[in-house]
Each structure stands twice: as structure tokens, then as C-alpha cells.
Protein backbone atom coordinates (compact mmCIF):
# COMPACT_ATOMS: atom_id res chain seq x y z
CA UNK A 1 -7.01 72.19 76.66
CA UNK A 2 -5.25 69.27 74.97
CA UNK A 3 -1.94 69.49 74.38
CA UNK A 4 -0.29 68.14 70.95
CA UNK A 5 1.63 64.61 71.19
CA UNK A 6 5.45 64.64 72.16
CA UNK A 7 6.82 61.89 69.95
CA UNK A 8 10.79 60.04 70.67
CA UNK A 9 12.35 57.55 68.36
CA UNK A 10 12.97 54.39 70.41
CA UNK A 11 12.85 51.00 70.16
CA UNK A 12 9.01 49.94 71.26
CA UNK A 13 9.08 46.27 73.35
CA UNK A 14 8.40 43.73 70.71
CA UNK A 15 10.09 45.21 67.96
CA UNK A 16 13.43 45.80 66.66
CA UNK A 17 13.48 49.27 65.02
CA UNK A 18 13.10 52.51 66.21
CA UNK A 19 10.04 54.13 65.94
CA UNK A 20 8.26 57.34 66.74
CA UNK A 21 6.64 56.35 69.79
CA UNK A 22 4.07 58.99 71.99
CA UNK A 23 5.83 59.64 75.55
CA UNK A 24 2.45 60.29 77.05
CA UNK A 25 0.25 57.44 75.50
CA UNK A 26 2.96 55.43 73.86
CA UNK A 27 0.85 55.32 70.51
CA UNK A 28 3.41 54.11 67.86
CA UNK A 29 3.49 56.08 65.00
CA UNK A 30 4.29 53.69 62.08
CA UNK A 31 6.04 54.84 58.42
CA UNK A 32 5.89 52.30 56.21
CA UNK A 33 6.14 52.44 52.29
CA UNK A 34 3.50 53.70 49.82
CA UNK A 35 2.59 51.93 47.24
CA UNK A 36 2.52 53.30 43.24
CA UNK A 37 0.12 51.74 41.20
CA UNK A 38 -0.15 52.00 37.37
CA UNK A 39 -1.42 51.09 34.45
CA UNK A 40 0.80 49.91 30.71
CA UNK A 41 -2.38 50.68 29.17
CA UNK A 42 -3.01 49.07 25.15
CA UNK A 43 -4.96 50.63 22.05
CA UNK A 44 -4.75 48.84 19.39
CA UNK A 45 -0.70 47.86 19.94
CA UNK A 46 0.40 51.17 20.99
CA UNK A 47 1.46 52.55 24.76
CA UNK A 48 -0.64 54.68 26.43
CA UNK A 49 1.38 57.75 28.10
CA UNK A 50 1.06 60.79 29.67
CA UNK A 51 3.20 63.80 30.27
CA UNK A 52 3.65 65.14 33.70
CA UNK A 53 2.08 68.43 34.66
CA UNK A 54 3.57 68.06 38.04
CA UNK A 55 6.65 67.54 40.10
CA UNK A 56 8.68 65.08 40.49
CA UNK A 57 9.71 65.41 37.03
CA UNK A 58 7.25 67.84 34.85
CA UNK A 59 7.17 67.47 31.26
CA UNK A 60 8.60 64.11 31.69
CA UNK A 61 6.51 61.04 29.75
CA UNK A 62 5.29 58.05 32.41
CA UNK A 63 2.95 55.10 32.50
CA UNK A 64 -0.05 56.44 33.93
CA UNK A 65 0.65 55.72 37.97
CA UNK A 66 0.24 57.28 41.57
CA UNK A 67 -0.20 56.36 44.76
CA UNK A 68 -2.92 54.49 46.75
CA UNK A 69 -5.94 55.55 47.96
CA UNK A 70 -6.96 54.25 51.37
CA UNK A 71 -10.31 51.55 50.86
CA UNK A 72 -8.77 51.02 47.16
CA UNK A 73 -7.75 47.74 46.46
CA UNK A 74 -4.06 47.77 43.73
CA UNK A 75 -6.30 47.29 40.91
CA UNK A 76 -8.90 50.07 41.28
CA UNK A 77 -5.84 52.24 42.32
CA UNK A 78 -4.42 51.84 39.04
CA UNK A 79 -7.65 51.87 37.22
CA UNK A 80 -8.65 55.53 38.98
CA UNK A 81 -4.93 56.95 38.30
CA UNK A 82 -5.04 55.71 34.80
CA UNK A 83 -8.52 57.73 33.98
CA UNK A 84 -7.46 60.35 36.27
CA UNK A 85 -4.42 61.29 34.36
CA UNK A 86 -5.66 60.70 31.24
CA UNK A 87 -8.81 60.41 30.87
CA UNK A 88 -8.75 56.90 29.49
CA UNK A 89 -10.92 53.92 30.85
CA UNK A 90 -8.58 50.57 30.89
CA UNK A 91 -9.32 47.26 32.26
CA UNK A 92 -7.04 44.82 33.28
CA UNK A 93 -5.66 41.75 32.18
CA UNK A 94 -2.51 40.76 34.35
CA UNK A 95 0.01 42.03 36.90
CA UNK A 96 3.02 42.93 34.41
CA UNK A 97 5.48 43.85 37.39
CA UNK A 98 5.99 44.92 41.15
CA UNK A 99 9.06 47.09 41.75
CA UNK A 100 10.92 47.15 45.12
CA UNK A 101 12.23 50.92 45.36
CA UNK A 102 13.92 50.94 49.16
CA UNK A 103 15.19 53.62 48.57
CA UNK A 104 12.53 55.83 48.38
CA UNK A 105 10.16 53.79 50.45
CA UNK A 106 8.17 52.72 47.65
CA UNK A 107 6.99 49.74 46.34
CA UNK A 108 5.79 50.29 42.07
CA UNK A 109 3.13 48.09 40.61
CA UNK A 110 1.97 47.73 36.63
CA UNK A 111 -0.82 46.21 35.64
CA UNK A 112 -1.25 45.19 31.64
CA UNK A 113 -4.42 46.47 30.40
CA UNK A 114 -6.52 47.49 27.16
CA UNK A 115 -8.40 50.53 26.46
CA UNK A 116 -12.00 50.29 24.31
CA UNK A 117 -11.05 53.60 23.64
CA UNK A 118 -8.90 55.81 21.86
CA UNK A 119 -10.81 58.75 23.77
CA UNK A 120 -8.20 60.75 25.97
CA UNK A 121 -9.06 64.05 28.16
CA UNK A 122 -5.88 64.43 30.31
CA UNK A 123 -6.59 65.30 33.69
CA UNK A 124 -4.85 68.33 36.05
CA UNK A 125 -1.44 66.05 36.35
CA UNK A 126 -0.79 65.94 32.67
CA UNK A 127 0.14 68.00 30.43
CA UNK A 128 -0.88 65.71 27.56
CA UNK A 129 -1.64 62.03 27.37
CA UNK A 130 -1.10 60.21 23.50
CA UNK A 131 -0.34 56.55 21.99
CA UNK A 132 3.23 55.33 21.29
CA UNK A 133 3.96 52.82 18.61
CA UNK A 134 7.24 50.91 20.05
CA UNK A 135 9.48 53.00 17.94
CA UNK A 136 8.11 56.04 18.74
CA UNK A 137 8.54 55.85 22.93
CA UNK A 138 10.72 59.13 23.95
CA UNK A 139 13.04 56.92 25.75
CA UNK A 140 15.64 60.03 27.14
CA UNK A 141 11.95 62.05 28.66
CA UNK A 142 10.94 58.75 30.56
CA UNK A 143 10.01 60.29 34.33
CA UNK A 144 11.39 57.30 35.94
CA UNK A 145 13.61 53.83 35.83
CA UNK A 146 10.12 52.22 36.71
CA UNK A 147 8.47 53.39 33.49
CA UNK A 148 11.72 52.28 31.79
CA UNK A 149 11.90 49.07 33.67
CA UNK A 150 8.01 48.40 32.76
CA UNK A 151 8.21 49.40 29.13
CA UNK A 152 10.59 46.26 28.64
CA UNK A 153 9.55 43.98 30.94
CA UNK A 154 6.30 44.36 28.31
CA UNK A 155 8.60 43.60 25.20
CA UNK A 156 9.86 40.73 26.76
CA UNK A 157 5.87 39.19 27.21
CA UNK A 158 3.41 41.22 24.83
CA UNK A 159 3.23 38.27 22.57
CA UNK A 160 2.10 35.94 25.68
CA UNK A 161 -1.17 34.78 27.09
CA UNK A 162 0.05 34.76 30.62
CA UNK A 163 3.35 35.23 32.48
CA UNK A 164 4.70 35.98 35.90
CA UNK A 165 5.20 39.42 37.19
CA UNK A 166 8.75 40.92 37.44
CA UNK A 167 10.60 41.97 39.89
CA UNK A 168 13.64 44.80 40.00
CA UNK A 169 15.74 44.60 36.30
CA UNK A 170 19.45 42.78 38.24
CA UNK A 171 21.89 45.41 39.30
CA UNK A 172 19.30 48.27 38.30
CA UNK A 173 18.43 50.35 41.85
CA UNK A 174 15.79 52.79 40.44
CA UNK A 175 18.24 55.55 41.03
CA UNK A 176 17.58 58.62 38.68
């Protein structure tokens, strides 16, 4: 009969942070970060969004985003999160922004795309999924600072062909 793995945190040789480390095999159990990709999805100028029908943060309004899938690559993360949460089918023209969230262990990346469609069938994770003119963004029922932080690192670039991605707003720590 095997018995399950007794784990210690310890320094392992070679490295310089402790780690969960087997005493019988010494296999080194690694955390590391998970990565959130998303989508600020277009139809015709307005901001695809989607309501959360799940915690962290229910009935809140996001950018359609979760986490990776192992075998995804970012891109068809964000693709499959966006049409999982709202149905929609986007395809991508840049990297708008990569957020550094240490935190929480995370690491937050938009992509800019465009829909071909204004056809929306939320999925299980949303409560409802619709188009925002600029104006009309519920800016106090944003789920989190990334949305926030996305949402106007587009304003700054929507009328360019190509820019580089952002980076964490200064001072801002993604703190709710």
C-alpha cells in the first residue's frame, strides 16, 4: 500500500527559496503564478462585457478573462474565455497590456480584438454579456483594477495602428 507524500518547506540545493519539497523522494513541489488571460473585445466601437455569475465578485461587470488552460497558448486562452463567457467569437489584433499582480500571484493579460458579431449567448459564468459605448461603461461595478486599468490603457491607443503593451498604471497595486 502506498502511502501519501510527506511534504517540508526548505530550501532545495540550488535554489534560494523555500519550497515544498517530498522527504521521501525529494520531488519539489513548485507554486508559481497563474496567468489571466482576456479579451477587450470591439463591435462596431463599443466594449464587449460580461457580468459575473460567479465569485470573486458576482454581479460585477469585467473584460471577458480567466485563467489558462494547460496546452493553450495566451492567445487561444483568451480567445476560449472570451466565447466561453459570452458567447462571442473575437480575433485578435494586438497585446493591449500584461499586468503584474504579486500580490495575488497573478500575472493579467489583454489582448485587443474585434468581434464579426454582435451575436452573444453568455455562458454559465455570466450573468449577462452586452456592448458599452465609452460613456456608458459602469465604472463603480468594474470586478477588478485590471478591467479598470485595461479599459484606459485602450483610451489612451484605440485611435492607433500599433502600440506597445502596458504594464501596471504607476503607484496603482491592483488592490481592491
Amino acid at each position: 500500500m502506498n502511502k501519501p507524500p510527506s511534504f517540508e518547506s526548505k530550501v532545495p540545493e540550488g535554489d534560494n527559496r523555500h519550497r515544498d519539497v517530498c522527504r521521501d523522494c525529494g520531488f519539489i513541489h513548485y507554486v508559481n503564478p497563474r496567468v489571466i488571460v482576456g479579451t477587450l473585445a470591439l463591435w462596431n466601437g463599443e466594449i464587449l462585457l460580461a457580468r459575473r455569475a460567479i465569485e470573486p465578485r458576482h454581479g460585477y461587470w469585467t473584460l471577458p478573462a480567466g485563467f489558462m488552460e494547460q496546452g493553450e497558448s495566451c492567445e487561444e486562452g483568451a480567445l476560449r474565455e472570451t466565447v466561453e463567457e459570452t458567447g462571442a467569437t473575437p480575433t485578435i489584433r494586438s497585446l493591449l497590456a500584461v499586468y503584474s499582480l504579486a500580490h495575488i500571484s497573478q500575472v493579467h493579460m489583454f489582448y485587443l480584438a474585434d468581434l464579426d458579431s454582435a451575436t452573444l449567448e453568455p455562458g454559465p459564468e455570466s450573468l449577462e454579456a452586452g456592448f458599452f459605448a465609452w460613456r456608458d461603461i459602469p465604472w463603480d461595478d468594474l470586478s477588478f483594477p485590471t478591467v479598470r486599468w485595461a479599459l484606459r490603457h485602450f483610451d489612451q491607443v484605440k485611435h492607433l495602428d500599433s502600440f506597445p503593451a502596458f504594464g501596471n498604471p504607476p503607484r496603482e497595486s491592483g488592490f481592491l
